[in-house]
C-alpha atoms as a PDB file:
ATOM      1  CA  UNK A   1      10.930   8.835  -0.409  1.00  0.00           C
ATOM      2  CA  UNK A   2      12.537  12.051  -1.480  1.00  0.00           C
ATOM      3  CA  UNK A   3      12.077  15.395   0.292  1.00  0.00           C
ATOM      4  CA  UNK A   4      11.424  13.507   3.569  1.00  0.00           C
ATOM      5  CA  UNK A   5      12.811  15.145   6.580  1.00  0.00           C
ATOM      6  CA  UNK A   6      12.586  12.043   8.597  1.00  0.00           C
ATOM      7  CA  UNK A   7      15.819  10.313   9.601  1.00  0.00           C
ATOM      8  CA  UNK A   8      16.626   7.501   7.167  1.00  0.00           C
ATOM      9  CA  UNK A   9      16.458   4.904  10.241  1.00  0.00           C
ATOM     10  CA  UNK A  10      12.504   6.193  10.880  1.00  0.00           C
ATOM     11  CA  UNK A  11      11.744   5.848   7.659  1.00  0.00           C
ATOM     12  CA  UNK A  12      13.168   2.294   6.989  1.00  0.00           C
ATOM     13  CA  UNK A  13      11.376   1.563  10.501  1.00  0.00           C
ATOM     14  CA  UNK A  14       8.166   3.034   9.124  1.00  0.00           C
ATOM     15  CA  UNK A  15       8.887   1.101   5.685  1.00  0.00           C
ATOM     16  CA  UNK A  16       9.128  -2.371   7.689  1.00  0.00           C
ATOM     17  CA  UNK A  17       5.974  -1.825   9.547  1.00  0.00           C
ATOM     18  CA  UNK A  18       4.011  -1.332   6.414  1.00  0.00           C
ATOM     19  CA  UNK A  19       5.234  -4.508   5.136  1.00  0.00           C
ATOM     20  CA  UNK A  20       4.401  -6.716   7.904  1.00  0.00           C
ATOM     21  CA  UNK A  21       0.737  -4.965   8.252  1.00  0.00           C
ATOM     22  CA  UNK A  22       0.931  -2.908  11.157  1.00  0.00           C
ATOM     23  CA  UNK A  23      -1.674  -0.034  11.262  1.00  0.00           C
ATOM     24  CA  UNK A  24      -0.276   3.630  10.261  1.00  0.00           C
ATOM     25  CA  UNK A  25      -0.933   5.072  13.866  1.00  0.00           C
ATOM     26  CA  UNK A  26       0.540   2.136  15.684  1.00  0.00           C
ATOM     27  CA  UNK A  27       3.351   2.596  13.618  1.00  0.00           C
ATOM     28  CA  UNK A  28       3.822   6.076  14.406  1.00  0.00           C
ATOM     29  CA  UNK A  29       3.707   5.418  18.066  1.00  0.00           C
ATOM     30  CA  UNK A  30       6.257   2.774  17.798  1.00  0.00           C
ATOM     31  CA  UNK A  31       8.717   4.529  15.814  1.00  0.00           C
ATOM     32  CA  UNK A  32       8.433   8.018  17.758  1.00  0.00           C
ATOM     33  CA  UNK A  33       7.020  10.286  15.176  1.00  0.00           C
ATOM     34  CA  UNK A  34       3.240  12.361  14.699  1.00  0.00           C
ATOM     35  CA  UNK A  35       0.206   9.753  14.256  1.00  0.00           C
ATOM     36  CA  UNK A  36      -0.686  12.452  11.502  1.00  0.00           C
ATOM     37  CA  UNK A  37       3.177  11.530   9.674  1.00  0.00           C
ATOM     38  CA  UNK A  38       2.471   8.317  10.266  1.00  0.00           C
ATOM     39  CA  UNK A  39      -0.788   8.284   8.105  1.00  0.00           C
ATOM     40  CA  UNK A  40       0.387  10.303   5.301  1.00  0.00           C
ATOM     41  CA  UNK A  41       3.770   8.571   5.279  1.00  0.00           C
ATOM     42  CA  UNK A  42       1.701   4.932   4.914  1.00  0.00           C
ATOM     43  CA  UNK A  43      -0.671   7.081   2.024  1.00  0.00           C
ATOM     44  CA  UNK A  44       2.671   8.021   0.171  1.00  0.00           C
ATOM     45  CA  UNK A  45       3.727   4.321  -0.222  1.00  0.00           C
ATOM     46  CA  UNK A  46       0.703   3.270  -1.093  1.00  0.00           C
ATOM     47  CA  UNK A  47       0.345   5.890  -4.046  1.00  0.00           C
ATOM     48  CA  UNK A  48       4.083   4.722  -5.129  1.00  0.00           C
ATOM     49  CA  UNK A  49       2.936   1.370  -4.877  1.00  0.00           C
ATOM     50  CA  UNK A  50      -0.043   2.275  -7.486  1.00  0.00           C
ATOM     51  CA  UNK A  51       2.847   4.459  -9.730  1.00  0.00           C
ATOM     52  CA  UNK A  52       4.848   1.781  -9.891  1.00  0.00           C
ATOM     53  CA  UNK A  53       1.620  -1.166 -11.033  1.00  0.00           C
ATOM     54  CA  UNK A  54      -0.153   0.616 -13.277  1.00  0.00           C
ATOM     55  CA  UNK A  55       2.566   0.629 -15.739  1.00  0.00           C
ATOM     56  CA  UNK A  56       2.427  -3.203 -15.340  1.00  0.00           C
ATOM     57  CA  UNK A  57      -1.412  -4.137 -16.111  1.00  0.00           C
ATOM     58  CA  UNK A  58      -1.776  -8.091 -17.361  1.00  0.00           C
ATOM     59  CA  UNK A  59      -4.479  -7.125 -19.962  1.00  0.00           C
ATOM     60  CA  UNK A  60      -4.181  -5.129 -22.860  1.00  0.00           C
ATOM     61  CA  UNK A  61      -7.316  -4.132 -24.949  1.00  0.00           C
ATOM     62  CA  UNK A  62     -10.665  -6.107 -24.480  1.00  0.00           C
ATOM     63  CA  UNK A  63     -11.433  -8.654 -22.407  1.00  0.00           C
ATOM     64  CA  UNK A  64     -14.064 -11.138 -22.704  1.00  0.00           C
ATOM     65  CA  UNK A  65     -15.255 -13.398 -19.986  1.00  0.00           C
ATOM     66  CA  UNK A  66     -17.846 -16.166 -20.752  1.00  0.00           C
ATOM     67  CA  UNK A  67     -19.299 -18.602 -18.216  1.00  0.00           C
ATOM     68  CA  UNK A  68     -18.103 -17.408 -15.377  1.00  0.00           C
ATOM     69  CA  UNK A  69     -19.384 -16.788 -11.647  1.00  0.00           C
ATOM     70  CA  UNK A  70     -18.250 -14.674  -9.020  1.00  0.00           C
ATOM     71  CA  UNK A  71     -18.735 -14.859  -5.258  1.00  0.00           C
ATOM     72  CA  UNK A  72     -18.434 -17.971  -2.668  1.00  0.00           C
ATOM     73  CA  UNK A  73     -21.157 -20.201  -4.034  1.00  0.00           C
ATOM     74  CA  UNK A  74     -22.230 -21.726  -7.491  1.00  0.00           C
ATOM     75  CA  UNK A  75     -25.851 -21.469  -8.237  1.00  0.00           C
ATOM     76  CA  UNK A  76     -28.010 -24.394  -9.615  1.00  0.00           C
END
């Protein structure tokens, strides 16, 4: 991230625990920094994350989907 003022060790710390899953405050306690950094440092990668993707959509224009069903179970 740019204008970060963490140190560049924190924040690739911070980086692997949002890879493997780990919850934003649990992070935050791990690494050493504010639960509230924590959360909005976990909420900046995720809206890079959606930057990046949305360029990158699979479907262009219409798309039509016939005979299909949705869920865990197939009626009938």
């Amino acid at each position: 991230m740019r204008r970060s003022r963490l140190r560049q060790t924190k924040q690739e710390h911070l980086i692997g625990h949002f890879v493997a899953g780990a919850t934003a405050r649990t992070t935050a306690s791990l690494v050493g920094v504010n639960k509230s950094i924590g959360v909005y440092y976990f909420h900046r990668l995720r809206e890079i994350i959606y930057q990046a993707t949305e360029d990158e959509t699979p479907f262009t224009g219409e798309v039509e989907v016939d005979e299909s069903y949705f869920g865990d179970r197939r009626k009938g």
